[in-house]
C-alpha atoms as a PDB file:
ATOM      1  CA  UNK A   1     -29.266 -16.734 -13.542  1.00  0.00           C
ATOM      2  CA  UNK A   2     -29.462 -15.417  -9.967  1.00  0.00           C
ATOM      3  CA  UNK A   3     -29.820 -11.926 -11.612  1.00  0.00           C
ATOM      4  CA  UNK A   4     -32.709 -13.351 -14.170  1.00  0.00           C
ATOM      5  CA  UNK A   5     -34.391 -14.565 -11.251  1.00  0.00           C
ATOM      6  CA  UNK A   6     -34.585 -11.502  -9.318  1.00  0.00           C
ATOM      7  CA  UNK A   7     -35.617  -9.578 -12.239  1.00  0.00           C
ATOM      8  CA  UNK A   8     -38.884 -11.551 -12.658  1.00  0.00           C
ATOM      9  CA  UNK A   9     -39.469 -11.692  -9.145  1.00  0.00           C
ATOM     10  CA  UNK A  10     -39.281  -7.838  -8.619  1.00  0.00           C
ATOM     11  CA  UNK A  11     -41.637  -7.425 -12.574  1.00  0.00           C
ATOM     12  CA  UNK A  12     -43.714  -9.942 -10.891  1.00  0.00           C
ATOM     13  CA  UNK A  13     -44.217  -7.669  -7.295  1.00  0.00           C
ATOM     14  CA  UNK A  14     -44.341  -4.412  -9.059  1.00  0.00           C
ATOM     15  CA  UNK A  15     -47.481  -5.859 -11.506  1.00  0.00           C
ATOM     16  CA  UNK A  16     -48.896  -7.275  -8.818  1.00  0.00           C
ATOM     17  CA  UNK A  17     -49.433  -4.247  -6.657  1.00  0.00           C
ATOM     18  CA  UNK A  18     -50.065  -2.498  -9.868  1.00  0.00           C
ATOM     19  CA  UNK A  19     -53.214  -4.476 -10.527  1.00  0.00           C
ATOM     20  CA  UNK A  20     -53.867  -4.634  -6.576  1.00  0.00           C
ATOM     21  CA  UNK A  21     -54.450  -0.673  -6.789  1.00  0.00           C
ATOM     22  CA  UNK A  22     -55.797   0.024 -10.152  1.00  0.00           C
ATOM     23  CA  UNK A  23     -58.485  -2.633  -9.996  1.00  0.00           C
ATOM     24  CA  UNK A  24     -59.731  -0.568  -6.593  1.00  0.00           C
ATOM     25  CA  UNK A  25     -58.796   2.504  -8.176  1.00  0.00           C
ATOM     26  CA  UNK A  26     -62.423   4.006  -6.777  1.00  0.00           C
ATOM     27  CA  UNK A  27     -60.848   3.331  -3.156  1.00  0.00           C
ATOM     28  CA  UNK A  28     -57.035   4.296  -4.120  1.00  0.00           C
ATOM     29  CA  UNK A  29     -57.173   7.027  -6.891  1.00  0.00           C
ATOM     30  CA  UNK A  30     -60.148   9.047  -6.734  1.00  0.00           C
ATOM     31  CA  UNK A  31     -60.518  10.040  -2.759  1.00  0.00           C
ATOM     32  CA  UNK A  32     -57.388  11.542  -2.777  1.00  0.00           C
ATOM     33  CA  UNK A  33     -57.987  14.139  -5.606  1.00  0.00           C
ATOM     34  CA  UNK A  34     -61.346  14.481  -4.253  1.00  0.00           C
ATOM     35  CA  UNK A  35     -60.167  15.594  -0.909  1.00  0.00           C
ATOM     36  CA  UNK A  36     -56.992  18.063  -2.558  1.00  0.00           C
ATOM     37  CA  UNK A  37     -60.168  19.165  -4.987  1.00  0.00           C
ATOM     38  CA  UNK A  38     -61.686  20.783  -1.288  1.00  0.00           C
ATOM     39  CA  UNK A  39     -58.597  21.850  -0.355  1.00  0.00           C
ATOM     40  CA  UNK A  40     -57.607  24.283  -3.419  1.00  0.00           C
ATOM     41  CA  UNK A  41     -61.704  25.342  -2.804  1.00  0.00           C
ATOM     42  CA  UNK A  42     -61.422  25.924   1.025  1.00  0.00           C
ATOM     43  CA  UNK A  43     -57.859  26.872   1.713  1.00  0.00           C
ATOM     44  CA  UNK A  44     -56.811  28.558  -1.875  1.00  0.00           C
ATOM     45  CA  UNK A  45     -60.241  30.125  -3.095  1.00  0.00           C
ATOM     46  CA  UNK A  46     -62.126  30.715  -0.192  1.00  0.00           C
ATOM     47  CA  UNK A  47     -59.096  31.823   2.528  1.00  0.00           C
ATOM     48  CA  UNK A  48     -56.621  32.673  -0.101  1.00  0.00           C
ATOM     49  CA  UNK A  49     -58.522  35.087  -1.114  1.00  0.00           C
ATOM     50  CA  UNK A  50     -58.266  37.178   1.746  1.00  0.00           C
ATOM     51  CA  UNK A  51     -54.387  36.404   1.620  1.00  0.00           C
ATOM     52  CA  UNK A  52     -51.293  38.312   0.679  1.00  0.00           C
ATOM     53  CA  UNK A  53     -48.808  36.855  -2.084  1.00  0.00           C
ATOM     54  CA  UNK A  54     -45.956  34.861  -0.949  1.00  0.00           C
ATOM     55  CA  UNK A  55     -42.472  34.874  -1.974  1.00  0.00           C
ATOM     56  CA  UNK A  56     -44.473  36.471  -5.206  1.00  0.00           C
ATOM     57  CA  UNK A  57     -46.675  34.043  -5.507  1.00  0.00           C
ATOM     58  CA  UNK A  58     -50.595  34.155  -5.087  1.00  0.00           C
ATOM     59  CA  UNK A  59     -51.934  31.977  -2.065  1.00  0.00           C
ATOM     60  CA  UNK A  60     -53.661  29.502  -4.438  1.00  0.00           C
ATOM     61  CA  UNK A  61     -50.290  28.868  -6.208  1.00  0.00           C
ATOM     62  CA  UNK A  62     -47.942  28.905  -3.098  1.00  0.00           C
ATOM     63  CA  UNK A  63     -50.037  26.049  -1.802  1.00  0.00           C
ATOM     64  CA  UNK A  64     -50.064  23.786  -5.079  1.00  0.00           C
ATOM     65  CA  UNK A  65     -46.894  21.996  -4.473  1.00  0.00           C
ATOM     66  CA  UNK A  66     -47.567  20.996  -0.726  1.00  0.00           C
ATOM     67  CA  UNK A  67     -50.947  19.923  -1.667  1.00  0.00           C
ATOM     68  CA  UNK A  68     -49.580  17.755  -4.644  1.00  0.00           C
ATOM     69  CA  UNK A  69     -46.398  16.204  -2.433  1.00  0.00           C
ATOM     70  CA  UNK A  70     -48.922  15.858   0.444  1.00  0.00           C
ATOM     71  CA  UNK A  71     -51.076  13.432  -1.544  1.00  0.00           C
ATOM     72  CA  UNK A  72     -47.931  11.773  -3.153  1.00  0.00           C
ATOM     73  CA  UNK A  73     -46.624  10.980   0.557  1.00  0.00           C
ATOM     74  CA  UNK A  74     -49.976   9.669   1.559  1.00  0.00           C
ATOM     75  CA  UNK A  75     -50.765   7.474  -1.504  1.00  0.00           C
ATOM     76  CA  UNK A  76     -47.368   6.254  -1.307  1.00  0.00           C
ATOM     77  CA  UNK A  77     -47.097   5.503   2.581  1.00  0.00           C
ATOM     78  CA  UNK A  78     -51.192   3.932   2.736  1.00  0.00           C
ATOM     79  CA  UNK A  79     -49.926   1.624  -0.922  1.00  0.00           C
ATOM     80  CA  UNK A  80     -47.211  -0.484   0.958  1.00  0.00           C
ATOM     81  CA  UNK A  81     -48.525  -0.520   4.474  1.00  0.00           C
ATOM     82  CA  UNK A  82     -52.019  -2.012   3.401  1.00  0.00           C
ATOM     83  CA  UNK A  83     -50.734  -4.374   0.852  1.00  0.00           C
ATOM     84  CA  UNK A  84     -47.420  -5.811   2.640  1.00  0.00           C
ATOM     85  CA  UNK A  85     -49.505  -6.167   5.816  1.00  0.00           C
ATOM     86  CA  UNK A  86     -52.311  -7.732   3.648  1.00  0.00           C
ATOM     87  CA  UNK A  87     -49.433 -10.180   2.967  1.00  0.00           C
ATOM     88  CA  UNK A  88     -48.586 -10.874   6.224  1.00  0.00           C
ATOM     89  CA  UNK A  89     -52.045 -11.094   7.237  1.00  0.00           C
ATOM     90  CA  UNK A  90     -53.057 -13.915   4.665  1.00  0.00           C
ATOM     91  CA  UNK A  91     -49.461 -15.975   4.970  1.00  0.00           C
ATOM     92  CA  UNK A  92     -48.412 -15.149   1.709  1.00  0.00           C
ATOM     93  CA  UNK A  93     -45.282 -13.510   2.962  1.00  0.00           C
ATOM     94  CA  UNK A  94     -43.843 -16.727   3.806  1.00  0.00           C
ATOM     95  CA  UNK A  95     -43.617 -17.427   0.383  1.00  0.00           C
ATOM     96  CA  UNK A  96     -41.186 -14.923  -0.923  1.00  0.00           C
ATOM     97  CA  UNK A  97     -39.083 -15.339   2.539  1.00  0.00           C
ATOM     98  CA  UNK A  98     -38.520 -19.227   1.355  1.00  0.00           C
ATOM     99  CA  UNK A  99     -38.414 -18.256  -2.553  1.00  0.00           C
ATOM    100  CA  UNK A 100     -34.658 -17.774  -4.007  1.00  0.00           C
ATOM    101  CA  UNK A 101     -34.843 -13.959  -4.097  1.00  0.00           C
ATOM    102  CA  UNK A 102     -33.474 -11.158  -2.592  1.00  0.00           C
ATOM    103  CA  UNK A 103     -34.867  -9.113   0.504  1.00  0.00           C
ATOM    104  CA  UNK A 104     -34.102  -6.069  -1.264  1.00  0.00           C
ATOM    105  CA  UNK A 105     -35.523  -7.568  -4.565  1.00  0.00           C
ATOM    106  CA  UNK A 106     -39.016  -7.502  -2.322  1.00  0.00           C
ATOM    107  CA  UNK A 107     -38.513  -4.670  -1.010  1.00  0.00           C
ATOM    108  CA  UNK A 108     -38.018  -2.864  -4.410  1.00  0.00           C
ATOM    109  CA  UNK A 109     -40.653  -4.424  -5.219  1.00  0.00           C
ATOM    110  CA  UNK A 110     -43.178  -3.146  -2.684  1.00  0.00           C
ATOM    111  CA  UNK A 111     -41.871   0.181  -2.802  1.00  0.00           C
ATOM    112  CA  UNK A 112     -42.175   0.687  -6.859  1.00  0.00           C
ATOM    113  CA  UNK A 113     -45.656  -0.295  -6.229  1.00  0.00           C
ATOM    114  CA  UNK A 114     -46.048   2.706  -3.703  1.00  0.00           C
ATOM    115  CA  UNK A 115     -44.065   4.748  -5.891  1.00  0.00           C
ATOM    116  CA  UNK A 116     -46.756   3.861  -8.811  1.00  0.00           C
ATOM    117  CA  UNK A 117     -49.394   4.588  -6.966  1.00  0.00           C
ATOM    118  CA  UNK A 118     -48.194   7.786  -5.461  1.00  0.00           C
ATOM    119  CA  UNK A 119     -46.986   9.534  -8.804  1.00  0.00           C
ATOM    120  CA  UNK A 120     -50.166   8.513 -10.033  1.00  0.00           C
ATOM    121  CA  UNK A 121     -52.234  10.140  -7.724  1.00  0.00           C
ATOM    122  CA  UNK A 122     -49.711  13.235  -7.741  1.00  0.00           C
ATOM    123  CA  UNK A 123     -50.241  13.362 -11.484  1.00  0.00           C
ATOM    124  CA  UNK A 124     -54.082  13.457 -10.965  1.00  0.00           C
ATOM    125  CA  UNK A 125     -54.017  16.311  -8.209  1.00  0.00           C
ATOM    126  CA  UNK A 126     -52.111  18.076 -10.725  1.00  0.00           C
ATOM    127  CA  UNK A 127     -54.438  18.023 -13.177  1.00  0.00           C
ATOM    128  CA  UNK A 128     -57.337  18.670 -10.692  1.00  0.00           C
ATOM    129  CA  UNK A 129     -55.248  22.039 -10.148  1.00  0.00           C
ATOM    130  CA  UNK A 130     -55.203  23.252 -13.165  1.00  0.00           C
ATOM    131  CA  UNK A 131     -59.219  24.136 -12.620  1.00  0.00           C
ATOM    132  CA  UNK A 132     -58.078  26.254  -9.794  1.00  0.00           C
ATOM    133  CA  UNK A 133     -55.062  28.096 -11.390  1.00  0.00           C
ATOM    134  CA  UNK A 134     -52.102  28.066 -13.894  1.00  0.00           C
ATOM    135  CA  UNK A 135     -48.672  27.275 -13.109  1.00  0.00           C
ATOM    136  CA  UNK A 136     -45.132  27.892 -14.782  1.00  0.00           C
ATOM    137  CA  UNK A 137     -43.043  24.695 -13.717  1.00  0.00           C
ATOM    138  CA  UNK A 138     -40.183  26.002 -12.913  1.00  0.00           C
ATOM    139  CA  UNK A 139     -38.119  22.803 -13.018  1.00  0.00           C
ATOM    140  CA  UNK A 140     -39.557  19.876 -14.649  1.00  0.00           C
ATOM    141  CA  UNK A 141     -35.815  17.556 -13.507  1.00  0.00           C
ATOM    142  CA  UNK A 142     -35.980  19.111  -9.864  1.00  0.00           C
ATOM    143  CA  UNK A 143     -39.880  18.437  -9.520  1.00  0.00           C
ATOM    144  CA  UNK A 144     -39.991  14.790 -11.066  1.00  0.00           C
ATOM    145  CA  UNK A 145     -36.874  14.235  -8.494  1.00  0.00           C
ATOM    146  CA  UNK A 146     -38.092  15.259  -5.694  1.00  0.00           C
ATOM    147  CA  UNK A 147     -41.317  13.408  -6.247  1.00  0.00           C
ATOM    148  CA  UNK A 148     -39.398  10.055  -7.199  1.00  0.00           C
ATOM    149  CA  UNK A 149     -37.641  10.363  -3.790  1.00  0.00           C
ATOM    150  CA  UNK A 150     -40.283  11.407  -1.521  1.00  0.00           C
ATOM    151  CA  UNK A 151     -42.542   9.144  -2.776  1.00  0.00           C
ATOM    152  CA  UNK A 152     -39.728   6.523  -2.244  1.00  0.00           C
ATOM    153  CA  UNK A 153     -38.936   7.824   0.973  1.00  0.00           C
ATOM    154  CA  UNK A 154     -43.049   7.147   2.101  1.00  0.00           C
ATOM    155  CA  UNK A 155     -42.986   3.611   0.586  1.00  0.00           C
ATOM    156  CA  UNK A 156     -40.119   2.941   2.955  1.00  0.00           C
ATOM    157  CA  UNK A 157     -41.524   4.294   6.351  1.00  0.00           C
ATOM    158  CA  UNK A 158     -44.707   2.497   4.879  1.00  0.00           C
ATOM    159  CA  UNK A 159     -42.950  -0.908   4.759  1.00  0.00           C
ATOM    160  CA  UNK A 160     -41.567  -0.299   8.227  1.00  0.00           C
ATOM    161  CA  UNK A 161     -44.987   0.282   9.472  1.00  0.00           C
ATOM    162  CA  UNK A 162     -46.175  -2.959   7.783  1.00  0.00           C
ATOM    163  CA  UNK A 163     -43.760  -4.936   9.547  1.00  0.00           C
ATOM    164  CA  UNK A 164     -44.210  -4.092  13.155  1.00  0.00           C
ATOM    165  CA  UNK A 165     -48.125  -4.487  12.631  1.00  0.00           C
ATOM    166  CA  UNK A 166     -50.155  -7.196  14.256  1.00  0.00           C
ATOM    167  CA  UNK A 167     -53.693  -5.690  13.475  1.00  0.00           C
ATOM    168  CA  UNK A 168     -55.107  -3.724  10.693  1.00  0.00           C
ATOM    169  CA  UNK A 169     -55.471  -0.903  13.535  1.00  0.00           C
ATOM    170  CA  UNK A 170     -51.810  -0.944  13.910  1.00  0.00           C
ATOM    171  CA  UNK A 171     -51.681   0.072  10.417  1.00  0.00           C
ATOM    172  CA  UNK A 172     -53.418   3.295  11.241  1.00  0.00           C
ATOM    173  CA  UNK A 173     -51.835   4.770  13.834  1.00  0.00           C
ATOM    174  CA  UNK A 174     -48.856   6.005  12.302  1.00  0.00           C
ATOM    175  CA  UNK A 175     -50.970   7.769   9.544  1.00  0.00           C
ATOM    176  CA  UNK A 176     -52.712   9.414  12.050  1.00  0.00           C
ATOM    177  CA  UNK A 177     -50.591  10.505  14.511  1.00  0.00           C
ATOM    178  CA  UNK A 178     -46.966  11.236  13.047  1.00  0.00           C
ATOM    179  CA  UNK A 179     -47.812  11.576   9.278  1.00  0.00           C
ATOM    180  CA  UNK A 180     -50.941  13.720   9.277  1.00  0.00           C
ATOM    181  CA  UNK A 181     -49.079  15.864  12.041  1.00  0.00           C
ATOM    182  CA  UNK A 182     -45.968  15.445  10.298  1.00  0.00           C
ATOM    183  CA  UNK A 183     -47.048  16.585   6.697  1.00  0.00           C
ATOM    184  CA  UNK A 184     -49.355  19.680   8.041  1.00  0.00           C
ATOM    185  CA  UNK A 185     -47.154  21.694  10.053  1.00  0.00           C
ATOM    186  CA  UNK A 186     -44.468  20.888   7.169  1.00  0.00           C
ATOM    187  CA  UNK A 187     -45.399  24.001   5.376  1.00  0.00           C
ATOM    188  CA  UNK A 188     -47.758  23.306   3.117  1.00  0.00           C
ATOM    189  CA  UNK A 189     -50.123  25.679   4.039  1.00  0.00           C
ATOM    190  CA  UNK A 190     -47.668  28.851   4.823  1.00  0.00           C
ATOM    191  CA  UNK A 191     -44.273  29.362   4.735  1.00  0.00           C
ATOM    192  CA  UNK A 192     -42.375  29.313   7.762  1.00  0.00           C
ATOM    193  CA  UNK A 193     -40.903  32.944   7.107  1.00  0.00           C
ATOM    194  CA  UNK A 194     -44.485  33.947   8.628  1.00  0.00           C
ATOM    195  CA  UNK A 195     -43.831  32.155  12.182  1.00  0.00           C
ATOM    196  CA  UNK A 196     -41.984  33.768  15.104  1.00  0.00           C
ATOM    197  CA  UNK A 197     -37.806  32.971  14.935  1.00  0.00           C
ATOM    198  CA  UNK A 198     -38.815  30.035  17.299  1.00  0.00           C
ATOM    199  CA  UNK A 199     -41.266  28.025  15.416  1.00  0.00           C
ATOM    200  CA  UNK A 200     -39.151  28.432  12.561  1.00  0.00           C
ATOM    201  CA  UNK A 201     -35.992  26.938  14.315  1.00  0.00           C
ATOM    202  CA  UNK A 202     -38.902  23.818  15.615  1.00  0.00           C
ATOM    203  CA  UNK A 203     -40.288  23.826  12.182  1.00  0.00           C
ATOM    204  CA  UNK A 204     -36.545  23.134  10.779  1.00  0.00           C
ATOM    205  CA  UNK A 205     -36.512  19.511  12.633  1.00  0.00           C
ATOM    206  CA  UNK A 206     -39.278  18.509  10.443  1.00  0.00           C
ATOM    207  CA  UNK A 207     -38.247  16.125   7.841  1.00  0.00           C
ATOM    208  CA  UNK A 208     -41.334  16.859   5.637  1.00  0.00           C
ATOM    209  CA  UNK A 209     -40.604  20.701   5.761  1.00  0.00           C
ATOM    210  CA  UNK A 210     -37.813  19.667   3.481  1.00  0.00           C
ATOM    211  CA  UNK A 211     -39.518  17.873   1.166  1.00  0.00           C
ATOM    212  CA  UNK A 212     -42.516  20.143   0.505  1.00  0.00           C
ATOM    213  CA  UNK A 213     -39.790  23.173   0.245  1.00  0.00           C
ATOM    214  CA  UNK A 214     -37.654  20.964  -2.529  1.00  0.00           C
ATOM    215  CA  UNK A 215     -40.540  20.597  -4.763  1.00  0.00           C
ATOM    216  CA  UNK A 216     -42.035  23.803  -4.421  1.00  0.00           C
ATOM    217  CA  UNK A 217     -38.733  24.746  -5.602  1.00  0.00           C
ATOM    218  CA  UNK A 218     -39.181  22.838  -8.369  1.00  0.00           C
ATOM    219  CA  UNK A 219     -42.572  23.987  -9.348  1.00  0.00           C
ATOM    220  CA  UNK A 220     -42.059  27.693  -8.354  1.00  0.00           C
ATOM    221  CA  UNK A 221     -38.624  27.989  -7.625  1.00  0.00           C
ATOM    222  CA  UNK A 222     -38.853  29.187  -4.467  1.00  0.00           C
ATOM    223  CA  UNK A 223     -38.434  27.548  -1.090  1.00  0.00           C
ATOM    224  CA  UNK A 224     -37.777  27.993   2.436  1.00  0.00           C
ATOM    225  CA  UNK A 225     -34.882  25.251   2.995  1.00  0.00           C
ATOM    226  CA  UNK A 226     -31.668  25.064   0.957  1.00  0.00           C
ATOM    227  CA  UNK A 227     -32.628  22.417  -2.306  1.00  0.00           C
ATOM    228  CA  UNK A 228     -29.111  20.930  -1.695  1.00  0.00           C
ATOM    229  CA  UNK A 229     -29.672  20.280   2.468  1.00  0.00           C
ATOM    230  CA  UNK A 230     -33.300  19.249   1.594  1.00  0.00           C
ATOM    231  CA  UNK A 231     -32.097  15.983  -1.321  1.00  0.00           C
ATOM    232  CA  UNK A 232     -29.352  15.297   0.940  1.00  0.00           C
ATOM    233  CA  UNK A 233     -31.937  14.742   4.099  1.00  0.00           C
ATOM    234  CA  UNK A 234     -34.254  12.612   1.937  1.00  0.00           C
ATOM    235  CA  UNK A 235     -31.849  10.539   0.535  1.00  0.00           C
ATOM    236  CA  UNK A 236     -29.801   9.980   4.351  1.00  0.00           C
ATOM    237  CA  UNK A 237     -33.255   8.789   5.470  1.00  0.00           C
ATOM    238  CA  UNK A 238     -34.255   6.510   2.408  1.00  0.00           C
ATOM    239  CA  UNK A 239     -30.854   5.176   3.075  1.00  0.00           C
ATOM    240  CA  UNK A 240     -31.605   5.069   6.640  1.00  0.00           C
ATOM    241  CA  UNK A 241     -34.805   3.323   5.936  1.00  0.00           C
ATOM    242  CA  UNK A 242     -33.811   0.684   3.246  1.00  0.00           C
ATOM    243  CA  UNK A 243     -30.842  -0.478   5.724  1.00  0.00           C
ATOM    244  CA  UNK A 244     -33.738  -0.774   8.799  1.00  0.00           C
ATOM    245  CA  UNK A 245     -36.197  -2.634   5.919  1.00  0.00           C
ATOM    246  CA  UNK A 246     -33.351  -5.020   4.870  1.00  0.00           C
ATOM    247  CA  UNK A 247     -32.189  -5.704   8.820  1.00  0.00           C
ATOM    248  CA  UNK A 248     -36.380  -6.766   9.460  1.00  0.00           C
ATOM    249  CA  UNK A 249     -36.895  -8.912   6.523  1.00  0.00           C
ATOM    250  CA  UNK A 250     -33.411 -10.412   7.513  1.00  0.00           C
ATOM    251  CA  UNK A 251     -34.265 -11.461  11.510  1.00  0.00           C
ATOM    252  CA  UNK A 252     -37.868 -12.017  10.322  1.00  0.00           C
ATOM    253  CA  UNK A 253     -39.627  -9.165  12.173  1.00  0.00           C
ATOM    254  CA  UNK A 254     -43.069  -9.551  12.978  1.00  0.00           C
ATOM    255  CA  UNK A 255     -42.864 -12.180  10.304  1.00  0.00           C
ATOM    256  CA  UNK A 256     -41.854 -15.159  11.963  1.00  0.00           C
ATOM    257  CA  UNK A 257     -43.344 -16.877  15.242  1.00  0.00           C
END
């Protein structure tokens, strides 16, 4: 019964944020392949064009994957932090704290939504590529996976974020100065080959590096980070993060006065 219980509860979260996105999909869909639309314009027509290939591969496509994961991480990340805080913000958090579920049942919950959302919009960028140029997926398994758990991963660090916020600005900062930083200087613009030997060794401390090199290996199969090192970082840190989510939920972080 306990199990049947969960069950609904998490169906219950998942349609919920569902709905919460797709009924503002204007706001939550559409911007972000608007923006990758100027990208593969600005950075892959316009610049590329006056760029060598890369590990083979023209500008325009070496720059596909980030672009795509980029948007996926975003999507994902913005999805839980504005809707869990939204939760907080209007009390209604206090009813699934005293509800007979699970703090990882909510937390699943919350983070399918971002999932959703992210492989959604990643789906849509996609397509918005194809306009631009054509690309042989070179893994369908290794690209879906790597999407799954980055876009996991984001949902996570997106909770996290929620949770320590007392103001709607609060939500923001993180975005702006660790993510955007973050997910930039992660490679998806260039590969890290082209930096001197000690921005590369910098570069390797970058978490995101690691993602945006494990699904360009999956679209193009090349990469700049070992595919094995780069699913074993992401899924240390959604480990990481799930343990951190479960320990805040559990002392009532930010939650209870």
């Amino acid at each position: 019964m306990y199990l049947k219980e969960n069950l609904t509860a998490y169906k219950t979260i998942l349609i919920k944020e569902i709905l919460r996105f797709s009924r503002i999909w204007l706001q939550t869909i559409i911007p972000p392949a608007i923006t990758m639309g100027l990208y593969f314009i600005i950075f892959g027509q316009l610049i590329g064009s006056q760029i060598s290939d890369i590990n083979g591969h023209t500008y325009m496509d070496y720059i596909v994957p980030g672009l795509i994961i980029m948007s996926i991480i975003s999507s994902s990340y913005s999805n839980v932090v504005s809707s869990f805080y939204g939760t907080k913000f209007h009390h209604h958090i206090e009813e699934l704290l005293v509800s007979p579920i699970a703090n990882i049942t909510i937390i699943a919950g919350y983070v399918s939504g971002g999932v959703a959302r992210g492989l959604i919009v990643g789906l849509i960028v996609t397509i918005v590529s194809l306009f631009f140029t054509q690309i042989s997926i070179h893994s369908y398994a290794i690209t879906f996976f790597v999407a799954i758990l980055t876009a996991i991963l984001f949902s996570l660090a997106g909770l996290i974020n929620a949770i320590f916020a007392n103001s709607f600005d609060d939500i923001t900062i993180v975005p702006t100065f660790i993510l955007t930083p973050l997910t930039y200087l992660g490679g998806v613009f260039y590969s890290i080959e082209m930096l001197p030997e000690f921005w590369q060794n910098v570069s390797l401390i970058n978490p995101v590096l690691y993602m945006v090199n494990a699904f360009r290996m999956g679209m193009l199969g090349v990469s700049d980070a070992s595919l094995g090192v780069a699913i074993l970082i992401i899924i240390s840190f959604i480990i990481l993060l799930t343990s951190i989510c479960l320990g805040l939920l559990y002392k009532g972080v930010g939650i209870k006065k």
